[in-house]
N, C-alpha and C. Protein backbone atom coordinates (compact mmCIF):
# COMPACT_ATOMS: atom_id res chain seq x y z
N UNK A 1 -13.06 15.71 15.10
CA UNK A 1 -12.52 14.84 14.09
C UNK A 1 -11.42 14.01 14.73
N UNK A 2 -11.21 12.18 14.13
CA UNK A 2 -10.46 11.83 14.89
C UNK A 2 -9.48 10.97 13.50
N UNK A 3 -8.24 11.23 13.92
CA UNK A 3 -7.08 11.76 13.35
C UNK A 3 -6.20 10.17 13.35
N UNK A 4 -6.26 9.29 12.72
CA UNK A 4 -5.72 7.96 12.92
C UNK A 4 -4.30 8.10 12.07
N UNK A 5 -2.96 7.92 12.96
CA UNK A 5 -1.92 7.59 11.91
C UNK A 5 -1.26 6.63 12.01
N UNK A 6 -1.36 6.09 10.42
CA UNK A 6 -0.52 4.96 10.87
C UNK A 6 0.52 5.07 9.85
N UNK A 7 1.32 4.34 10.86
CA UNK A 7 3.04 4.81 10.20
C UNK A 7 2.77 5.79 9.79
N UNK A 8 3.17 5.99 8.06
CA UNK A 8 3.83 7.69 7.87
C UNK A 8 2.49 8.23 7.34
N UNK A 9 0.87 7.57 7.32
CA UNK A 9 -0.17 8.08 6.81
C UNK A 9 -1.33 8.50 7.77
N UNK A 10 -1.79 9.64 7.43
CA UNK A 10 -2.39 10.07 8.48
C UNK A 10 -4.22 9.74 7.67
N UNK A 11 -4.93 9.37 8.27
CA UNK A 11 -6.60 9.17 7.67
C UNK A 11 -7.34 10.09 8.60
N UNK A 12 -8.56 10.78 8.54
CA UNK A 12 -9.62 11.41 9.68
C UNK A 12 -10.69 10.56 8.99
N UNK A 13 -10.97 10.67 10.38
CA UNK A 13 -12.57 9.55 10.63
C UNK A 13 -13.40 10.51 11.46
N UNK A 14 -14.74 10.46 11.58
CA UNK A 14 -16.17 11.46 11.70
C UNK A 14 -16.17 10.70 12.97
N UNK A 15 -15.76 9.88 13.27
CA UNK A 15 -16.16 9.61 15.13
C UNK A 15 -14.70 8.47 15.52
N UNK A 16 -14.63 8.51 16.84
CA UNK A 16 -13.54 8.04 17.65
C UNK A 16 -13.67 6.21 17.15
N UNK A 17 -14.80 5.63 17.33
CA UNK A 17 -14.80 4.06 17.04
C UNK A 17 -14.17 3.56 15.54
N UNK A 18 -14.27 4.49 14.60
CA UNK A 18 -14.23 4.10 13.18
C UNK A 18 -12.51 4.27 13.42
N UNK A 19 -11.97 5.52 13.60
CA UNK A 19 -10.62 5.63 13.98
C UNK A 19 -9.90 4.47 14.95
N UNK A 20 -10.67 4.58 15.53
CA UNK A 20 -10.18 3.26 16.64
C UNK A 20 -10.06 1.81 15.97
N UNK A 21 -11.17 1.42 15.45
CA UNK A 21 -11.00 0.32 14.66
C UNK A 21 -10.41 -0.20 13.58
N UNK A 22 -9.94 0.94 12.71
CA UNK A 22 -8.86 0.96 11.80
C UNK A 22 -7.54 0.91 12.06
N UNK A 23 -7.13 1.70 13.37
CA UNK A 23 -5.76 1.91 13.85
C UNK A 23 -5.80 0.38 14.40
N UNK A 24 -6.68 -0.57 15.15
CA UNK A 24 -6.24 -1.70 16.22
C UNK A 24 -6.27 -2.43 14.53
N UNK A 25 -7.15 -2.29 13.49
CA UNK A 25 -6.81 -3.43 12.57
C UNK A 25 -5.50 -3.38 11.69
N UNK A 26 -5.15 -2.11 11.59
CA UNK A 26 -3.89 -1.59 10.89
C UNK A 26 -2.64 -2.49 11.44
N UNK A 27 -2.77 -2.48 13.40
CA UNK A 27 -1.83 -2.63 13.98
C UNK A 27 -1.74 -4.43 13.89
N UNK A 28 -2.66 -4.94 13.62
CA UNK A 28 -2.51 -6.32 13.82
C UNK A 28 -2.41 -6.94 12.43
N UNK A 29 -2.56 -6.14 11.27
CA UNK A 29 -1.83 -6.56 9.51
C UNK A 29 -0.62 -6.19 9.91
N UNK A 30 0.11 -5.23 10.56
CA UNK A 30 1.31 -5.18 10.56
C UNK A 30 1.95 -5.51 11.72
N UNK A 31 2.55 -6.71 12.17
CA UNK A 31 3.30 -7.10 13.13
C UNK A 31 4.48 -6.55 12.93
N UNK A 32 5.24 -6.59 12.02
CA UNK A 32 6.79 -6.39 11.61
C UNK A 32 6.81 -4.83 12.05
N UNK A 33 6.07 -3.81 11.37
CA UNK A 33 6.14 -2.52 11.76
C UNK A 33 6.19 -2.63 13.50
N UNK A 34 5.15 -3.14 14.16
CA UNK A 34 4.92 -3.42 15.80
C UNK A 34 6.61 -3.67 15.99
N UNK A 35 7.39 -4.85 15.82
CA UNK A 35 8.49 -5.27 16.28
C UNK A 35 9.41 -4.13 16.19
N UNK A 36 9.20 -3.43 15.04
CA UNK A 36 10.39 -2.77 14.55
C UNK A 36 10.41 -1.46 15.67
N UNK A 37 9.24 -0.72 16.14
CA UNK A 37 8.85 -0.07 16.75
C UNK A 37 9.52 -0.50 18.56
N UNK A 38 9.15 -1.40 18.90
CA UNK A 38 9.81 -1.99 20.22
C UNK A 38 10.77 -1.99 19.99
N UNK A 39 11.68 -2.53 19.07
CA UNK A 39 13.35 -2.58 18.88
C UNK A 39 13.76 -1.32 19.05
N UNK A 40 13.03 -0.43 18.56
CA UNK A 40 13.74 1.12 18.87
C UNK A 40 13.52 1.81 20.30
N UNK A 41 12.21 1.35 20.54
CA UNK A 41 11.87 1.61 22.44
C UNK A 41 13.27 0.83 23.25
N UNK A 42 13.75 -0.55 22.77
CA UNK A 42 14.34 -1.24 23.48
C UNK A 42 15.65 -0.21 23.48
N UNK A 43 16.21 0.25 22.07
CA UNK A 43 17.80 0.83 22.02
C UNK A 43 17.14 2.51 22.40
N UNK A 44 16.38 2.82 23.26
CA UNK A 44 16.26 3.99 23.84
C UNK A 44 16.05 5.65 22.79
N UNK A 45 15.59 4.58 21.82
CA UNK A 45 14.91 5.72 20.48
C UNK A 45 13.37 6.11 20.75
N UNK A 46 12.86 6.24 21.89
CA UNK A 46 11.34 6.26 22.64
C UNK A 46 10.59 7.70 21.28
N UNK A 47 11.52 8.71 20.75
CA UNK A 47 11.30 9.77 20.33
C UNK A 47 10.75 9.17 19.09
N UNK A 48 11.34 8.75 18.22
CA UNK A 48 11.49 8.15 17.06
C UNK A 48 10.52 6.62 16.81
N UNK A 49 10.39 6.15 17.86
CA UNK A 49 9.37 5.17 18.26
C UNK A 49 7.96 5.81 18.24
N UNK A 50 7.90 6.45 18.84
CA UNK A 50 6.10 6.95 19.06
C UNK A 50 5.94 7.51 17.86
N UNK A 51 7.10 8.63 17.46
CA UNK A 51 6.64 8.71 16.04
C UNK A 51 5.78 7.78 14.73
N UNK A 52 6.56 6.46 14.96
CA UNK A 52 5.80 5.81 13.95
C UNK A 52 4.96 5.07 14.53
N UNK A 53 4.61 4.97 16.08
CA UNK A 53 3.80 4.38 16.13
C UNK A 53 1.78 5.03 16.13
N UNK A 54 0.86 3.67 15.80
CA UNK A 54 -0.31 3.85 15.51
C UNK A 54 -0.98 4.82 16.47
N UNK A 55 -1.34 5.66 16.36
CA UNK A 55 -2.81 6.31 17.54
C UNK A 55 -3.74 7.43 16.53
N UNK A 56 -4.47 7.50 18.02
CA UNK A 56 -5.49 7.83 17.04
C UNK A 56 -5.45 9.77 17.76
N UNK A 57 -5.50 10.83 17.24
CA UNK A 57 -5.82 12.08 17.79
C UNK A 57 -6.79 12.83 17.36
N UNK A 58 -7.42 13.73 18.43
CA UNK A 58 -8.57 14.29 18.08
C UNK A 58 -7.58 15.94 17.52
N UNK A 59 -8.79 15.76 16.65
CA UNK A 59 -7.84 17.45 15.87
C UNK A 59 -9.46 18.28 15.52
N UNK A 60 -9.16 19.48 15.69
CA UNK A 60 -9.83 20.58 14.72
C UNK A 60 -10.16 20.49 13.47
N UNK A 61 -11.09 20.44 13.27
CA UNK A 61 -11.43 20.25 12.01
C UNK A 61 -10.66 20.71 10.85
N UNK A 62 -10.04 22.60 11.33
CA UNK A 62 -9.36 23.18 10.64
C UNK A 62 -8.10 22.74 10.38
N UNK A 63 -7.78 22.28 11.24
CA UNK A 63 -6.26 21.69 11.69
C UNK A 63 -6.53 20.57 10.27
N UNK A 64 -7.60 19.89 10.39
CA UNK A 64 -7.34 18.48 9.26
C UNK A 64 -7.34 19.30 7.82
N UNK A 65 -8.40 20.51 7.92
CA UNK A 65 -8.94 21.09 6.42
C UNK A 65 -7.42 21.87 6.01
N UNK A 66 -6.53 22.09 6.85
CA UNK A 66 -5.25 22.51 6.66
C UNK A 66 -4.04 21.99 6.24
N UNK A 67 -4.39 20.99 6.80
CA UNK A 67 -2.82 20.35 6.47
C UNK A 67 -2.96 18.64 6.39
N UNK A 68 -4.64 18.19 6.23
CA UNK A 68 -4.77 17.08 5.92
C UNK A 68 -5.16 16.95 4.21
N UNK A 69 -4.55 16.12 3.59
CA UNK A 69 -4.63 15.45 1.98
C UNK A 69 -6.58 15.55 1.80
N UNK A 70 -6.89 16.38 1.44
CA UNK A 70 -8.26 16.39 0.63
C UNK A 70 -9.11 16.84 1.47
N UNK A 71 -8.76 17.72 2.57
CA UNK A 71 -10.00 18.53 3.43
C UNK A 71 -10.78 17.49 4.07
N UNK A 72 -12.31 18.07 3.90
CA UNK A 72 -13.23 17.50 4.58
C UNK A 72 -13.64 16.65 3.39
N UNK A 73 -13.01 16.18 1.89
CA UNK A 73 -13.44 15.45 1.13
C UNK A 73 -13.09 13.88 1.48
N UNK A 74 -11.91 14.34 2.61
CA UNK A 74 -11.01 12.45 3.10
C UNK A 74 -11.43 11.98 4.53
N UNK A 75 -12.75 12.69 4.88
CA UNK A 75 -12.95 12.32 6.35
C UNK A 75 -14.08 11.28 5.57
N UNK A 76 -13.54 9.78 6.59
CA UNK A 76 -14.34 8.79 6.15
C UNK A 76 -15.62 8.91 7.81
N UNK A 77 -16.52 8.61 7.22
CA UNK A 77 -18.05 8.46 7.79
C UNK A 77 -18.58 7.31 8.25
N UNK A 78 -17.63 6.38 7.02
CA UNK A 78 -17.60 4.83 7.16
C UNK A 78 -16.78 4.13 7.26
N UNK A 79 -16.50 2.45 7.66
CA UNK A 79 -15.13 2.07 7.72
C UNK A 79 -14.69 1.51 5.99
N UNK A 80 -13.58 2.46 6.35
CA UNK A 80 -13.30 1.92 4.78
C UNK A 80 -12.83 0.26 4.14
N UNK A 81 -13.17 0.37 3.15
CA UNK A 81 -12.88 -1.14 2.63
C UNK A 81 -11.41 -1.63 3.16
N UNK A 82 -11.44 -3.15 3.41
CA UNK A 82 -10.03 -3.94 3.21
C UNK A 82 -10.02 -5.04 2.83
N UNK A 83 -9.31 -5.47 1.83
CA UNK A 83 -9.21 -7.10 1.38
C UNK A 83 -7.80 -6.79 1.08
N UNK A 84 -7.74 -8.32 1.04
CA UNK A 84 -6.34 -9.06 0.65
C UNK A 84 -6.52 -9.04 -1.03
N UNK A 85 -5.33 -8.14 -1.61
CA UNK A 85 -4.82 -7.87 -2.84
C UNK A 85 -3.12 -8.45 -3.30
N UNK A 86 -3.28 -9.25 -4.15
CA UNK A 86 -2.29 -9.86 -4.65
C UNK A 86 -1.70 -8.75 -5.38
N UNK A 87 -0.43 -8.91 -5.19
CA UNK A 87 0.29 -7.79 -6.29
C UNK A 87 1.94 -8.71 -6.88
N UNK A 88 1.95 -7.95 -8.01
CA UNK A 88 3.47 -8.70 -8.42
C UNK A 88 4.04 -7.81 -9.30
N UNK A 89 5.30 -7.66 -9.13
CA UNK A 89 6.11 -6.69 -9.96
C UNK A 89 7.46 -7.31 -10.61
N UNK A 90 7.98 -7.26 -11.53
CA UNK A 90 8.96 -8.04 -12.48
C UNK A 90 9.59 -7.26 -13.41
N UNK A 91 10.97 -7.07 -13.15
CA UNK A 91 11.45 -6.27 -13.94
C UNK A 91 12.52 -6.77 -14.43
N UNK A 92 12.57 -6.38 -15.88
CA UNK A 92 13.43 -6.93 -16.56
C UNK A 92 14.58 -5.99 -17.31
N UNK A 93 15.79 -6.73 -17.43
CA UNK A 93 16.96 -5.70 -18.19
C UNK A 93 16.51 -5.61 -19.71
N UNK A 94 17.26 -4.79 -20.07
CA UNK A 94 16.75 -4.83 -21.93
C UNK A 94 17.27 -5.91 -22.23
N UNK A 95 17.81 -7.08 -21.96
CA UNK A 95 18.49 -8.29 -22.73
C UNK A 95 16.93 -9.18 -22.60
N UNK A 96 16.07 -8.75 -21.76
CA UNK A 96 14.49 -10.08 -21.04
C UNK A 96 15.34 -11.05 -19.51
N UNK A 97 16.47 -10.75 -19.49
CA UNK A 97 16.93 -11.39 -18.05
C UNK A 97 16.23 -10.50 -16.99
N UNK A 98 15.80 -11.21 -16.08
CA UNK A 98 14.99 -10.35 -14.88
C UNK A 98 16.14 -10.02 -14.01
N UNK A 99 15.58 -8.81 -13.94
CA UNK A 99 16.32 -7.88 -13.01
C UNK A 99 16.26 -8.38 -11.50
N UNK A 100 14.88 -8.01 -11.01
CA UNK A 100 14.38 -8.12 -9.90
C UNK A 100 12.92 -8.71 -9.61
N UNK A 101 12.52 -8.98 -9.18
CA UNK A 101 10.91 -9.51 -8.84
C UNK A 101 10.36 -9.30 -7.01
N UNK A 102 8.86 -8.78 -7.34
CA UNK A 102 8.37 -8.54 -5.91
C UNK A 102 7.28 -9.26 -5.75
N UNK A 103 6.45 -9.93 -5.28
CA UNK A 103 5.42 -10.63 -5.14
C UNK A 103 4.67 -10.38 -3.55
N UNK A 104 3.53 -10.14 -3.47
CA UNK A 104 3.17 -9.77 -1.95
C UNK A 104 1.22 -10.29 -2.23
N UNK A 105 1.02 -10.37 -0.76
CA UNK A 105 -0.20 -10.98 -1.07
C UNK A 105 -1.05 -10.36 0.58
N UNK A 106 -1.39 -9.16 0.47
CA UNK A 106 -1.67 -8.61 1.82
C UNK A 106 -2.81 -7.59 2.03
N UNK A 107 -3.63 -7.40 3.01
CA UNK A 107 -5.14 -7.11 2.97
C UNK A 107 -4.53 -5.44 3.33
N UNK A 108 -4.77 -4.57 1.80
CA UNK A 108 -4.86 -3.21 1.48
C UNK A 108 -5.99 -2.55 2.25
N UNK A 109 -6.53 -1.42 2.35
CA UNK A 109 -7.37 -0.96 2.92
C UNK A 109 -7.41 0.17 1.59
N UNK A 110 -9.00 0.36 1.76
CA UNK A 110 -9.36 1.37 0.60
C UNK A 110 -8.88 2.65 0.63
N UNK A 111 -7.76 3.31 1.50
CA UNK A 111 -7.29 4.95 1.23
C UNK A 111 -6.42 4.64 0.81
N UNK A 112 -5.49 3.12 0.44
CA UNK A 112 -4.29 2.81 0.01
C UNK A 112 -4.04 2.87 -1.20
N UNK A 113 -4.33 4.04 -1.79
CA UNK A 113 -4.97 3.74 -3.18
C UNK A 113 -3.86 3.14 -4.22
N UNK A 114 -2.63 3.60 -3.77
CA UNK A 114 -1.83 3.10 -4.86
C UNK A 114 -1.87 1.25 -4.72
N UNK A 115 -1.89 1.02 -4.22
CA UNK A 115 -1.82 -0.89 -3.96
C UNK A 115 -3.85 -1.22 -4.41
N UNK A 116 -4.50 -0.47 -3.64
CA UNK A 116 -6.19 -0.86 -3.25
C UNK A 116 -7.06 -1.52 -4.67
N UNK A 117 -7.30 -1.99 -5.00
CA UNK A 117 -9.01 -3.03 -6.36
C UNK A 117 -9.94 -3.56 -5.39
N UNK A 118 -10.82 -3.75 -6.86
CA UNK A 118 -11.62 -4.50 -6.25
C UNK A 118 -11.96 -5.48 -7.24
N UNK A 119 -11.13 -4.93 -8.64
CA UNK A 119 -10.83 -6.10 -9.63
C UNK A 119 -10.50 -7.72 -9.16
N UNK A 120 -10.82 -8.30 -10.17
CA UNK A 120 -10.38 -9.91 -9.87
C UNK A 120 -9.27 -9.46 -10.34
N UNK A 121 -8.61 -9.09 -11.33
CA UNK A 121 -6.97 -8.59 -11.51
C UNK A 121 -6.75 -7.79 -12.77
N UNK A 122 -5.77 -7.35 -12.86
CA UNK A 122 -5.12 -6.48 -13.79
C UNK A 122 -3.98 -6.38 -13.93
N UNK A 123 -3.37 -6.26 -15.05
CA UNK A 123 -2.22 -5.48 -15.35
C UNK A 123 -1.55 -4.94 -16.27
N UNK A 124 -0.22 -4.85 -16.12
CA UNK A 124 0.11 -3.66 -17.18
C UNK A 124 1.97 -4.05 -17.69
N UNK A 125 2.52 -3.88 -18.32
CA UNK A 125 3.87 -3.56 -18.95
C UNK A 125 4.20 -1.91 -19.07
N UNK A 126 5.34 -2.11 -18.85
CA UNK A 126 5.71 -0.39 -18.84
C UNK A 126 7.47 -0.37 -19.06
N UNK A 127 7.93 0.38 -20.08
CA UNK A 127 9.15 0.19 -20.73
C UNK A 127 9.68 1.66 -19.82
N UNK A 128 10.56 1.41 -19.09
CA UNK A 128 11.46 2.15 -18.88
C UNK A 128 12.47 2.91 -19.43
N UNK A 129 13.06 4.51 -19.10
CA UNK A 129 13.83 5.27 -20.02
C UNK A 129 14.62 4.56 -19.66
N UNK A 130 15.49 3.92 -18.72
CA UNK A 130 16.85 3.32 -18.70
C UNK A 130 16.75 2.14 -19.41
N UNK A 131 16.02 1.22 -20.22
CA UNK A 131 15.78 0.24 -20.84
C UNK A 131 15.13 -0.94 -19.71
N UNK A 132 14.67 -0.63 -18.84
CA UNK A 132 14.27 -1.64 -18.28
C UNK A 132 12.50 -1.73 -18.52
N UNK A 133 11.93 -3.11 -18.42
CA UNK A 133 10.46 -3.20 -18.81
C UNK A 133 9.89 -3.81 -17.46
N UNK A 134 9.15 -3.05 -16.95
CA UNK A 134 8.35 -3.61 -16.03
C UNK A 134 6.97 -4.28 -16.14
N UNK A 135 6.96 -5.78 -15.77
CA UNK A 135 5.44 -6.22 -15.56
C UNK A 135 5.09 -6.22 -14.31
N UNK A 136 3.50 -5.96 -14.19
CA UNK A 136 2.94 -5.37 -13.40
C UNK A 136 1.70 -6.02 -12.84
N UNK A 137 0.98 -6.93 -11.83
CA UNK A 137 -0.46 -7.09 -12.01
C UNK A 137 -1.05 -7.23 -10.13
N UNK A 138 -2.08 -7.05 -10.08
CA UNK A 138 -2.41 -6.92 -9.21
C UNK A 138 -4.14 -7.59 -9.39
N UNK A 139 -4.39 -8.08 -8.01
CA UNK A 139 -6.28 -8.42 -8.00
C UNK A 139 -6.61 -9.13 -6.87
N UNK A 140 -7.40 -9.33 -6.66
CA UNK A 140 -8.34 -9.76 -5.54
C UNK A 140 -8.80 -11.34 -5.82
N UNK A 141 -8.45 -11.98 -6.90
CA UNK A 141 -8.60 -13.34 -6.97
C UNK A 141 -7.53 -13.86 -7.02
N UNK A 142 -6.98 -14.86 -6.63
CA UNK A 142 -5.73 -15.42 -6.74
C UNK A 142 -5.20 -16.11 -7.57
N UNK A 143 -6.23 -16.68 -8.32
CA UNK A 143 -6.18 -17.17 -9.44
C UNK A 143 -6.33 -16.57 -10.77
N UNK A 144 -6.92 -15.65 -10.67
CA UNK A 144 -6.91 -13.97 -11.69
C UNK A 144 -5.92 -13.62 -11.72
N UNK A 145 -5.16 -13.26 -10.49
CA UNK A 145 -4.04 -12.71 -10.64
C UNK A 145 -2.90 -13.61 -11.19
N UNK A 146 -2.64 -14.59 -10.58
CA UNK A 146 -1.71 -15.22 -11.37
C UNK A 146 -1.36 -15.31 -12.48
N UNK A 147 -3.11 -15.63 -13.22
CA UNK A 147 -3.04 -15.31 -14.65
C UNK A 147 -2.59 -14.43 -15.13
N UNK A 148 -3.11 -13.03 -14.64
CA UNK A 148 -2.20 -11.78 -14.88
C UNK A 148 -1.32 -11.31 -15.14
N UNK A 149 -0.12 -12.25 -13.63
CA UNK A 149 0.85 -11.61 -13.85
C UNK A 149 1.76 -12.51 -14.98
N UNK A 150 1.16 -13.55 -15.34
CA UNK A 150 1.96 -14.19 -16.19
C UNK A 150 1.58 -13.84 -17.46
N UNK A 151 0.42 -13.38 -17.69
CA UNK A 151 0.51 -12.37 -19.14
C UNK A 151 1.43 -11.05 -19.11
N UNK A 152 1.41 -10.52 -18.26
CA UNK A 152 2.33 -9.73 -17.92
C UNK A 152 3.53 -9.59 -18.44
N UNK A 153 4.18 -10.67 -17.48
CA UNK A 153 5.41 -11.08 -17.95
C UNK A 153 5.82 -11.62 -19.44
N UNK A 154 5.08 -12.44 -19.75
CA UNK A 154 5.08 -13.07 -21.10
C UNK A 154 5.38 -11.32 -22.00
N UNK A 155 4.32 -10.52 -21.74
CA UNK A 155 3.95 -9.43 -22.49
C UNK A 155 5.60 -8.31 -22.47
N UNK A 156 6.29 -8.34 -21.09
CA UNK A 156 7.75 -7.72 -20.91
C UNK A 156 8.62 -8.49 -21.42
N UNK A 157 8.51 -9.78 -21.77
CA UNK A 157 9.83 -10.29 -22.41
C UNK A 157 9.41 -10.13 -23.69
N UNK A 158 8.52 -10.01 -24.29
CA UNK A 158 7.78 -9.72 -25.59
C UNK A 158 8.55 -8.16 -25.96
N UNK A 159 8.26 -7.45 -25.33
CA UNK A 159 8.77 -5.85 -25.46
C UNK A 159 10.59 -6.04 -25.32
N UNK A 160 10.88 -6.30 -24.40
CA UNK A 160 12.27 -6.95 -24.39
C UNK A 160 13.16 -7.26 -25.47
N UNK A 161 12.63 -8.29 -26.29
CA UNK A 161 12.60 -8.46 -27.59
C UNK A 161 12.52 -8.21 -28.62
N UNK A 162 11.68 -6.63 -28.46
CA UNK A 162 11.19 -6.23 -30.17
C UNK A 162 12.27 -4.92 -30.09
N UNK A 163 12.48 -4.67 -28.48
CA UNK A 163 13.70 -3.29 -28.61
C UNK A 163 14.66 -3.59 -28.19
N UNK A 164 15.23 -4.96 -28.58
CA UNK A 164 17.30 -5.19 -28.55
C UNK A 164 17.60 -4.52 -29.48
């Protein structure tokens, strides 16, 4: 079994090429992680560097059925999906003034599950115990999503509003 981690997530793949090809595509969506990684080789953090950096290791099967997330149910056979998924997050104070906002537009891979669709888009509102309302949307069309997230939003200043 071959054992791909990248940054802090570890995946097993059923042969060395599928591992291999995920870790070199992983490494080239993420440049910034790459830089950040050399900056620490450069200030003589070599320990702490390899740590996060990409490779791929061969492990025991047991070794993965042990202490890898879902046994032999997460060893992929195939290369798993990746597209570029729009996501947007918007949060608002209980007055409807926005708090904060995140917007990202970057090719997920299918074990990513918390970010990963295959929706044209979706989303959601979600009222926070501290009074804050979050809108939420995410999708694979860009123009879906937009729509989304601006129902979204429309939909958190809506909630915003009905609980001053």
């Amino acid at each position: 079994m071959y054992v791909a981690s990248l940054t802090a997530q570890s995946h097993a793949f059923a042969s060395q090429e599928l591992a291999d090809a995920v870790a070199a595509q992983w490494d080239a969506d993420h440049p910034s992680e790459l830089e950040a990684i050399e900056q620490l080789r450069a200030e003589g953090l070599h320990r702490i560097a390899n740590s996060k950096a990409t490779c791929v290791e061969v492990w025991p099967a047991e070794k993965w059925d042990g202490l890898g997330p879902g046994g032999w149910k997460a060893v992929w056979t195939r290369m798993p999906d990746r597209r570029v998924v729009h996501q947007g997050l918007a949060a608002y104070n209980p007055d409807g003034t926005i708090s904060h906002e995140f917007k990202s537009s970057d090719p997920i891979w299918e074990f990513e599950t918390d970010s990963y669709t295959v929706k044209d888009a979706e989303w959601h509102v979600t009222r926070r115990p501290n009074g804050m309302t979050e809108a939420w949307a995410r999708g694979c069309v860009k123009g879906a999503f937009d729509e989304a997230y601006l129902q979204a939003r429309q939909e958190a200043i809506r909630v915003c509003a009905v609980n001053r």
